[in-house]
C-alpha atoms as a PDB file:
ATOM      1  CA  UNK A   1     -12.291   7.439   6.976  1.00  0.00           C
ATOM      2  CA  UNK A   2     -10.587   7.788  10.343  1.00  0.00           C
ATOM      3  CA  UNK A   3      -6.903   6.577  11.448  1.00  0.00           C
ATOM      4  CA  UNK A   4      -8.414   3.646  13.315  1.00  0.00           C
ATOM      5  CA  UNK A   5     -11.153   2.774  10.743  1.00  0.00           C
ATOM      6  CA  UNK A   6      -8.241   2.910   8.322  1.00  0.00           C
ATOM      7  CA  UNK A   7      -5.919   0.573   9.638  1.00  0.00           C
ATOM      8  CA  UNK A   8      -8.557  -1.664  10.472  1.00  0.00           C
ATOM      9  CA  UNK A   9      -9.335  -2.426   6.695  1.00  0.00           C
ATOM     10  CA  UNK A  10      -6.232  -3.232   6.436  1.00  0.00           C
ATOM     11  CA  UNK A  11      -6.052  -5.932   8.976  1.00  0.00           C
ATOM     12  CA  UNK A  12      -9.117  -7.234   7.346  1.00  0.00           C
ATOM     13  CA  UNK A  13      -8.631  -7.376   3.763  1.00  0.00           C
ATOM     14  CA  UNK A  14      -4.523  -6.907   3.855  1.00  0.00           C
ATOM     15  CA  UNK A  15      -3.906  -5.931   0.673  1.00  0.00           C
ATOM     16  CA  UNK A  16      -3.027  -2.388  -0.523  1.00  0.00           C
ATOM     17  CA  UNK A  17      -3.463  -1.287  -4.433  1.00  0.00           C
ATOM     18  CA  UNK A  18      -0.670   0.176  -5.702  1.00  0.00           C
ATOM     19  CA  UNK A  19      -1.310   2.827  -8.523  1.00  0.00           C
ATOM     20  CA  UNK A  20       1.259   3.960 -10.413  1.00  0.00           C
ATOM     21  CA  UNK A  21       0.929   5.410 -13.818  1.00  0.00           C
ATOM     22  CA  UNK A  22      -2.578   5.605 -14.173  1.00  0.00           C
ATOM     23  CA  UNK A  23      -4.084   8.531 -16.248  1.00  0.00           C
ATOM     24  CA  UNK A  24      -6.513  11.015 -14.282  1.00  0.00           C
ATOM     25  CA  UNK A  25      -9.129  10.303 -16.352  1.00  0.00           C
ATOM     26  CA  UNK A  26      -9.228   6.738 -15.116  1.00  0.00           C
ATOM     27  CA  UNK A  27      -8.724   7.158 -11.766  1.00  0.00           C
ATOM     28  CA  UNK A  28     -11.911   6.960 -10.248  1.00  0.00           C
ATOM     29  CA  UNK A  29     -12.803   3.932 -12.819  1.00  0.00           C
ATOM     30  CA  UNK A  30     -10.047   1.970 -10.969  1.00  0.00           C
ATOM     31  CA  UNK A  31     -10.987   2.987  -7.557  1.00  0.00           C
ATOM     32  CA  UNK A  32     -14.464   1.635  -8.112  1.00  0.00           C
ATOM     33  CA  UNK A  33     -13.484  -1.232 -10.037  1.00  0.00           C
ATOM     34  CA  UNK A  34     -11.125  -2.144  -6.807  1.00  0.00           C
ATOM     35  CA  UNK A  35     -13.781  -1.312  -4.580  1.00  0.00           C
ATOM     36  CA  UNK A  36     -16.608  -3.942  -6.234  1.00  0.00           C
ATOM     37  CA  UNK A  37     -13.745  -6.083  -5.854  1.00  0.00           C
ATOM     38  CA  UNK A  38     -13.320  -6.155  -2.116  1.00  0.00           C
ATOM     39  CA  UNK A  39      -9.464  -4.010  -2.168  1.00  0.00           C
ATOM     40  CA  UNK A  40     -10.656  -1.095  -0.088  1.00  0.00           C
ATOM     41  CA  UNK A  41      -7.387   0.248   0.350  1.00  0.00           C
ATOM     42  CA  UNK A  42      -4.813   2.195  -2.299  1.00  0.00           C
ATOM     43  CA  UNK A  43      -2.104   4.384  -2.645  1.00  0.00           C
ATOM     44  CA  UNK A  44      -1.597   6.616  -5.178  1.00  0.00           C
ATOM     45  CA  UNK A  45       2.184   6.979  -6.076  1.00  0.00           C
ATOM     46  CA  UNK A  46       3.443  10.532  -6.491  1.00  0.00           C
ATOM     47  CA  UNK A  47       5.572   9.675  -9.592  1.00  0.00           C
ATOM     48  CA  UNK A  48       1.858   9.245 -11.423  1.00  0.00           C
ATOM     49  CA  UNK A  49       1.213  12.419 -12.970  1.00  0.00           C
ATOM     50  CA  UNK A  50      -1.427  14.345 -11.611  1.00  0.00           C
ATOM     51  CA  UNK A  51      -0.850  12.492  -8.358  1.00  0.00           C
ATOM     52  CA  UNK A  52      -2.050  15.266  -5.398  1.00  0.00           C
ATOM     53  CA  UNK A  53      -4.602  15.946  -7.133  1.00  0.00           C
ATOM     54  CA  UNK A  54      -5.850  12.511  -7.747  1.00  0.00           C
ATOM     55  CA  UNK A  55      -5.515  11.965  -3.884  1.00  0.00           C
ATOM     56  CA  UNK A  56      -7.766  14.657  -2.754  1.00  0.00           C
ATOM     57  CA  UNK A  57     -10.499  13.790  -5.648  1.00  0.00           C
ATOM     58  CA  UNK A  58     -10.650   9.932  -4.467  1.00  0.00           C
ATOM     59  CA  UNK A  59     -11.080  11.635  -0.816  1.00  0.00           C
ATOM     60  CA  UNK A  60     -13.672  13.288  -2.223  1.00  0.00           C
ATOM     61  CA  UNK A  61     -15.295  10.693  -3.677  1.00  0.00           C
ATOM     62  CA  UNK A  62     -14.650   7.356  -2.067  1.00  0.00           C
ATOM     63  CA  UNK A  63     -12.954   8.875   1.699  1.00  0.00           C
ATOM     64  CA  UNK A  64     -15.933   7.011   3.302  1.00  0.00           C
ATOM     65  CA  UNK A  65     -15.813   3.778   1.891  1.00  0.00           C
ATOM     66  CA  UNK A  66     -11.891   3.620   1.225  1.00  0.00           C
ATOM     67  CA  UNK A  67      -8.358   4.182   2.463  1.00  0.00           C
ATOM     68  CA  UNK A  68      -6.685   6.433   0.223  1.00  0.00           C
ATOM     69  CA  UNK A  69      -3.042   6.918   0.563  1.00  0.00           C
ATOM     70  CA  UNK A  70       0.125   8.143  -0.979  1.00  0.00           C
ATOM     71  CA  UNK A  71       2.931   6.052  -2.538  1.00  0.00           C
ATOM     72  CA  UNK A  72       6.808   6.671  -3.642  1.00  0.00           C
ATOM     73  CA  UNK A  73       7.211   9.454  -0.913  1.00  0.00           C
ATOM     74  CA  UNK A  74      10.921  10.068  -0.849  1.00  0.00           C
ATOM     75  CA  UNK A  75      11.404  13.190   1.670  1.00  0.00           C
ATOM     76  CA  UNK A  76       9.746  15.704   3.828  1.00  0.00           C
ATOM     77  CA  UNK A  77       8.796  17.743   0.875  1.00  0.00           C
ATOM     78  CA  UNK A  78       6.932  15.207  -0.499  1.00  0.00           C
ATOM     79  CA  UNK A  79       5.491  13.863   2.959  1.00  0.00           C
ATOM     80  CA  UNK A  80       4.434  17.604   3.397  1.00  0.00           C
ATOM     81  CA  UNK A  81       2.553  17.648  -0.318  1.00  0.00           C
ATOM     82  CA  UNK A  82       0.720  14.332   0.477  1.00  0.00           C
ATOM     83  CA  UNK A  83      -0.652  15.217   3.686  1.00  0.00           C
ATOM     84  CA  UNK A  84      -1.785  18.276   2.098  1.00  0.00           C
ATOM     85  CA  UNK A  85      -3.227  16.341  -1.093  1.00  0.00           C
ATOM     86  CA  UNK A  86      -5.502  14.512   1.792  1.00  0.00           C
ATOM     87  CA  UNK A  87      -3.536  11.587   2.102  1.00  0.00           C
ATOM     88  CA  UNK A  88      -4.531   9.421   4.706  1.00  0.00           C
ATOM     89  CA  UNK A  89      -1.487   7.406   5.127  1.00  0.00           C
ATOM     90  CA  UNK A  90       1.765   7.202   3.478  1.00  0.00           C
ATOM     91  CA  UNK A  91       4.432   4.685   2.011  1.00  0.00           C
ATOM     92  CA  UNK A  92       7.538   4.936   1.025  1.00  0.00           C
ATOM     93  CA  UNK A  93      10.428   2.975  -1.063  1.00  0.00           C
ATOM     94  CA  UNK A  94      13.296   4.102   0.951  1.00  0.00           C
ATOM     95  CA  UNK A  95      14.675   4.369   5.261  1.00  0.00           C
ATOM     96  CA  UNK A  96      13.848   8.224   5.499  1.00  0.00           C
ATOM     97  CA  UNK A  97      13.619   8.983   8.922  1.00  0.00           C
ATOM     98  CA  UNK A  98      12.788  12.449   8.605  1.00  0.00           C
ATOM     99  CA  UNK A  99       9.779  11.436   6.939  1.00  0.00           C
ATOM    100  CA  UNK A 100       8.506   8.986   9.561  1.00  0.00           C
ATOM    101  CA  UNK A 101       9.189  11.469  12.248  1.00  0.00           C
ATOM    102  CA  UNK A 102       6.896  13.670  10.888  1.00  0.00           C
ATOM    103  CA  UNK A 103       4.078  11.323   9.520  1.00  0.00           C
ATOM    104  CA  UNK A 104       4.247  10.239  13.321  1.00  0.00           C
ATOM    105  CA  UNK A 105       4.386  13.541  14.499  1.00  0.00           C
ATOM    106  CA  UNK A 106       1.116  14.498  12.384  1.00  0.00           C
ATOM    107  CA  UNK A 107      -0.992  11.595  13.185  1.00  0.00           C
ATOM    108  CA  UNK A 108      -0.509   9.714   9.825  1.00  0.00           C
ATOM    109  CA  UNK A 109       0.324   5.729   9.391  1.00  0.00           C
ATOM    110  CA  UNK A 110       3.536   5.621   7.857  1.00  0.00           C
ATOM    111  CA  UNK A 111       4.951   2.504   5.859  1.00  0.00           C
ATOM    112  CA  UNK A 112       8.604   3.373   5.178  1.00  0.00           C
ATOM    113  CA  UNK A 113      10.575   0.855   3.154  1.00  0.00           C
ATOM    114  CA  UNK A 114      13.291  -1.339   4.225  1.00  0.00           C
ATOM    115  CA  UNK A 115      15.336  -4.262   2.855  1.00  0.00           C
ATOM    116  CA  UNK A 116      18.128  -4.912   5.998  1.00  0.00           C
ATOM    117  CA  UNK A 117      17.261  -5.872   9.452  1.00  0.00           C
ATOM    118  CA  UNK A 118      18.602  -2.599  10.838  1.00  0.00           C
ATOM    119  CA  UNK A 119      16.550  -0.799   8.264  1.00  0.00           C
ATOM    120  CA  UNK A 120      13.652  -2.511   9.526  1.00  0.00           C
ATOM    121  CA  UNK A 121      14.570  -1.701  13.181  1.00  0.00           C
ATOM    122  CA  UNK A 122      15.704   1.846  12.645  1.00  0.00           C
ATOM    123  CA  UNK A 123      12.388   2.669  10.786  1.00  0.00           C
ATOM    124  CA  UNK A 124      10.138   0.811  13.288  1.00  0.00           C
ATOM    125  CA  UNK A 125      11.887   2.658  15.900  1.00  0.00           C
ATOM    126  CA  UNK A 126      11.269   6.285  14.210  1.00  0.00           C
ATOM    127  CA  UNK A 127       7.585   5.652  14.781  1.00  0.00           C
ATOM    128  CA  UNK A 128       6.762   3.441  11.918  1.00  0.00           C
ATOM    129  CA  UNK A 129       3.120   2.064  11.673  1.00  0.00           C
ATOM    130  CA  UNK A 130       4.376  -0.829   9.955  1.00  0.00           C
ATOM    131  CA  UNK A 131       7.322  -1.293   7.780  1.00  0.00           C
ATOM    132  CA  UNK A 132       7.442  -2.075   3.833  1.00  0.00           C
ATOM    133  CA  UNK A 133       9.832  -5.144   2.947  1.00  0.00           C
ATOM    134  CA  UNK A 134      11.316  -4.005  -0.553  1.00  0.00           C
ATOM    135  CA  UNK A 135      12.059  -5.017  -3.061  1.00  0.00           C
ATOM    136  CA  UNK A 136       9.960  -8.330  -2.127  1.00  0.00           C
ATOM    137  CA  UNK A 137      10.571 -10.069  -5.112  1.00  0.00           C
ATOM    138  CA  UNK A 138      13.923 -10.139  -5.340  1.00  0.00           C
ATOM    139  CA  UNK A 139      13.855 -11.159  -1.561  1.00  0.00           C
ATOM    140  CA  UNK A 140      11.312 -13.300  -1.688  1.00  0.00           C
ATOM    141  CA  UNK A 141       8.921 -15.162   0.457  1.00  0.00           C
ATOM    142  CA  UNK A 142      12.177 -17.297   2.349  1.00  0.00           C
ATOM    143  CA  UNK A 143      13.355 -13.931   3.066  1.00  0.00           C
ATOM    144  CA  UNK A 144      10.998 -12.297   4.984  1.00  0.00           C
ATOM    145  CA  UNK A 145       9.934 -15.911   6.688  1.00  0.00           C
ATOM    146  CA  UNK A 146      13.830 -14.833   7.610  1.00  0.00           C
ATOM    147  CA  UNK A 147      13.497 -11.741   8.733  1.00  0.00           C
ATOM    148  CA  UNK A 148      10.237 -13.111  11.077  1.00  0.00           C
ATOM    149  CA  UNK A 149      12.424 -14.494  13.489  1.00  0.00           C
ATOM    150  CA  UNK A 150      13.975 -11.856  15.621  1.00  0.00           C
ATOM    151  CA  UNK A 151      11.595  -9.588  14.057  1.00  0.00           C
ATOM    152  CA  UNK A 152       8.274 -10.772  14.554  1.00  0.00           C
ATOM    153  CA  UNK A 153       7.139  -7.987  16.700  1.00  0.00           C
ATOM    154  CA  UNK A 154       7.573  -5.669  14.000  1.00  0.00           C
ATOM    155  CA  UNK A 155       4.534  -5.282  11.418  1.00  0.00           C
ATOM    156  CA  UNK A 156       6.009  -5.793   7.655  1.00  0.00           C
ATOM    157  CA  UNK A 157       4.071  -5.516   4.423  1.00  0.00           C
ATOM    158  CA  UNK A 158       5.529  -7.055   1.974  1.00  0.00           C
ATOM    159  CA  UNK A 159       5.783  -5.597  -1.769  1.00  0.00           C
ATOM    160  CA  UNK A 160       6.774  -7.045  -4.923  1.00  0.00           C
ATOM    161  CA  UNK A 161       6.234 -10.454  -6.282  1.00  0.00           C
ATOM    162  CA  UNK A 162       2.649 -11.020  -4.761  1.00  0.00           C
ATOM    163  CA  UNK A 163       0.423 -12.408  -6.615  1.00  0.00           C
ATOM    164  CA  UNK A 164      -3.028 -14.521  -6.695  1.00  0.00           C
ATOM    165  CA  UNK A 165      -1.091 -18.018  -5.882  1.00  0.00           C
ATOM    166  CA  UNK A 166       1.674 -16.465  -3.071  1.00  0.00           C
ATOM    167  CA  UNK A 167      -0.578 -13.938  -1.337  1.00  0.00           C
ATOM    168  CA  UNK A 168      -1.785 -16.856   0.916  1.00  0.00           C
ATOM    169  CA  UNK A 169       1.605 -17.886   1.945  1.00  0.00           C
ATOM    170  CA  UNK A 170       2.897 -14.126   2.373  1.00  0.00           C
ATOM    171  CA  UNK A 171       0.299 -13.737   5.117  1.00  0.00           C
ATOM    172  CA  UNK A 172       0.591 -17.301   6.357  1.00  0.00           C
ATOM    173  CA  UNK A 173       4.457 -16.309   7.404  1.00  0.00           C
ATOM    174  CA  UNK A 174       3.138 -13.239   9.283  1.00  0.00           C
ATOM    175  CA  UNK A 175       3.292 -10.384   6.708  1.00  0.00           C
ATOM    176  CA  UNK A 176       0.588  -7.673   8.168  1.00  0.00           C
ATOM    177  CA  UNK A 177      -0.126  -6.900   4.448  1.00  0.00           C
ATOM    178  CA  UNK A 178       0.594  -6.693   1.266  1.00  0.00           C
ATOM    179  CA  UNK A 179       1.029  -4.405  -1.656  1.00  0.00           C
ATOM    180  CA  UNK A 180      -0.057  -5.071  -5.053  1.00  0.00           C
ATOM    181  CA  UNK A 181       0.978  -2.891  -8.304  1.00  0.00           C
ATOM    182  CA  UNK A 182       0.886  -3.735 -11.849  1.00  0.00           C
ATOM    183  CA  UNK A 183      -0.560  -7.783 -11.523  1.00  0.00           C
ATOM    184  CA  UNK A 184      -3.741  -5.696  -9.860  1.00  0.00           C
ATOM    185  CA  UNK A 185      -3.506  -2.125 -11.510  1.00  0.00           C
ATOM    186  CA  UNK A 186      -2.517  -3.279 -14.827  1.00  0.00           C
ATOM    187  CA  UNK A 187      -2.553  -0.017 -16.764  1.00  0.00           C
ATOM    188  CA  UNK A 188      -3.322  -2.223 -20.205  1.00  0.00           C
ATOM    189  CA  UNK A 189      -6.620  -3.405 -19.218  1.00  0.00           C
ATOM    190  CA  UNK A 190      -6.880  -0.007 -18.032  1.00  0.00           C
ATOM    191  CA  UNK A 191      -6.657   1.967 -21.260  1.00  0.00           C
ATOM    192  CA  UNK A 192      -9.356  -0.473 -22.452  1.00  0.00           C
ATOM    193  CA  UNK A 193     -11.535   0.382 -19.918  1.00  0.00           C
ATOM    194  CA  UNK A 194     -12.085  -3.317 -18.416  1.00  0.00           C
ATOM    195  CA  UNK A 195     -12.885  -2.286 -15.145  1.00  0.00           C
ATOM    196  CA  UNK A 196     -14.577  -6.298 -14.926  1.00  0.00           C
ATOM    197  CA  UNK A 197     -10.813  -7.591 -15.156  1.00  0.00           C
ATOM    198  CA  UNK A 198     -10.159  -5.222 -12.343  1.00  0.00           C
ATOM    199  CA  UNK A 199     -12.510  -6.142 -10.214  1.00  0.00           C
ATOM    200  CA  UNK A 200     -12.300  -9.852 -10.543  1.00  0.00           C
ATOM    201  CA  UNK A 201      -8.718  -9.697 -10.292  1.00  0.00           C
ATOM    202  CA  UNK A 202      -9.434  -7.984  -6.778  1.00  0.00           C
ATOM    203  CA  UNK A 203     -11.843 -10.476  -5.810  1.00  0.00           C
ATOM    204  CA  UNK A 204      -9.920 -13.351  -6.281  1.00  0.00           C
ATOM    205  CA  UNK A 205      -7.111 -11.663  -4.277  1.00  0.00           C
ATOM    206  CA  UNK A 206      -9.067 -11.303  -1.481  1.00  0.00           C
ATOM    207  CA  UNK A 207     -10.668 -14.212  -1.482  1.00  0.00           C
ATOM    208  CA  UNK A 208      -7.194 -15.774  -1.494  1.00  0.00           C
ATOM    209  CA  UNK A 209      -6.239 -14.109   1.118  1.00  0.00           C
ATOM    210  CA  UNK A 210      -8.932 -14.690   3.204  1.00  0.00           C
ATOM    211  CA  UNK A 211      -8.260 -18.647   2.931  1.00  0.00           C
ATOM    212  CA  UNK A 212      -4.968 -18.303   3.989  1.00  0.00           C
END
């Protein structure tokens, strides 16, 4: 899947899967459970063991149909292994400016994190694609409603605190997207293999989100 068909999905469903922690063994079991359920886009963190290598297997396997990316990217070094892994976008928890320089410079969405309005400027500025409010739920919704104001021209996903009864009312104040960990991912149901609690989980998030 291309930049543009990428970001596209995006728009459409707004929601991005965050997986963190999830064994390699599983890993294609959640990308198809998220898949049935209409979440077409993920990141795979790069604090999950096995990470890189996870990434270019769900490229493999799913590149056509989903929008794989890579999560928790601190620096360059780890910009430079994600890209490399097959990433298709990146996101990150921190302002690094170095790293959206060069996600920019290589063609490849970046969604740095910010918390401040100059963050937000500063990283919009570097080239980002969109930039990640974080960490959402400690800001909450009011927050980011907030930060809409003077801001509005900037694209901001918002992460933490999302869940099946907010996610309408995060996108209703302008958020771009979302991102969704643990409430989506959750690495219990996981273990047990209940890729049906997955999926509906993803289903009702989109559909949610689609009524907003």
């Amino acid at each position: 899947m291309n930049r543009e068909q990428g970001l596209q999905l995006i728009e459409q469903t707004r929601i991005i899967a965050i997986v963190r922690g999830v064994e390699e063994q599983h890993i294609e079991g959640v990308a198809q459970a998220l898949l049935d359920g209409g979440v077409r886009v993920m990141e795979v963190t790069l604090n999950t063991p096995g990470a890189a290598k996870m990434i270019a297997r769900l490229q493999e396997q799913f590149g056509e149909q989903m929008y794989i990316g890579a999560g928790t990217v601190l620096d360059l070094e780890d910009a430079k292994l994600a890209i490399d892994a097959g990433a298709s976008y990146l996101v990150t928890p921190n302002m690094e400016e170095e790293v959206i320089r060069y996600a920019a410079a290589q063609g490849t969405p970046v969604f740095p994190g910010a918390m401040t309005p100059t963050e937000v400027v500063k990283a919009w500025k570097a080239g980002a694609t969109a930039v990640k409010i974080f960490p959402g739920a400690s800001l909450g919704i009011s927050y980011l409603k907030e930060l809409q104001g003077p801001l509005s021209h900037i694209p901001m996903v918002a992460v933490g605190g999302v869940n099946e009864e907010n996610i309408a009312q995060f996108l209703q104040i302008g958020c771009y997207a979302v991102g969704i960990g643990g409430s989506l991912v959750n690495l219990k149901e996981i273990a047990n293999g209940n890729w049906d609690w997955i999926r509906d989980k993803a289903a009702r998030l989109i559909a949610n989100a689609q009524a907003k």
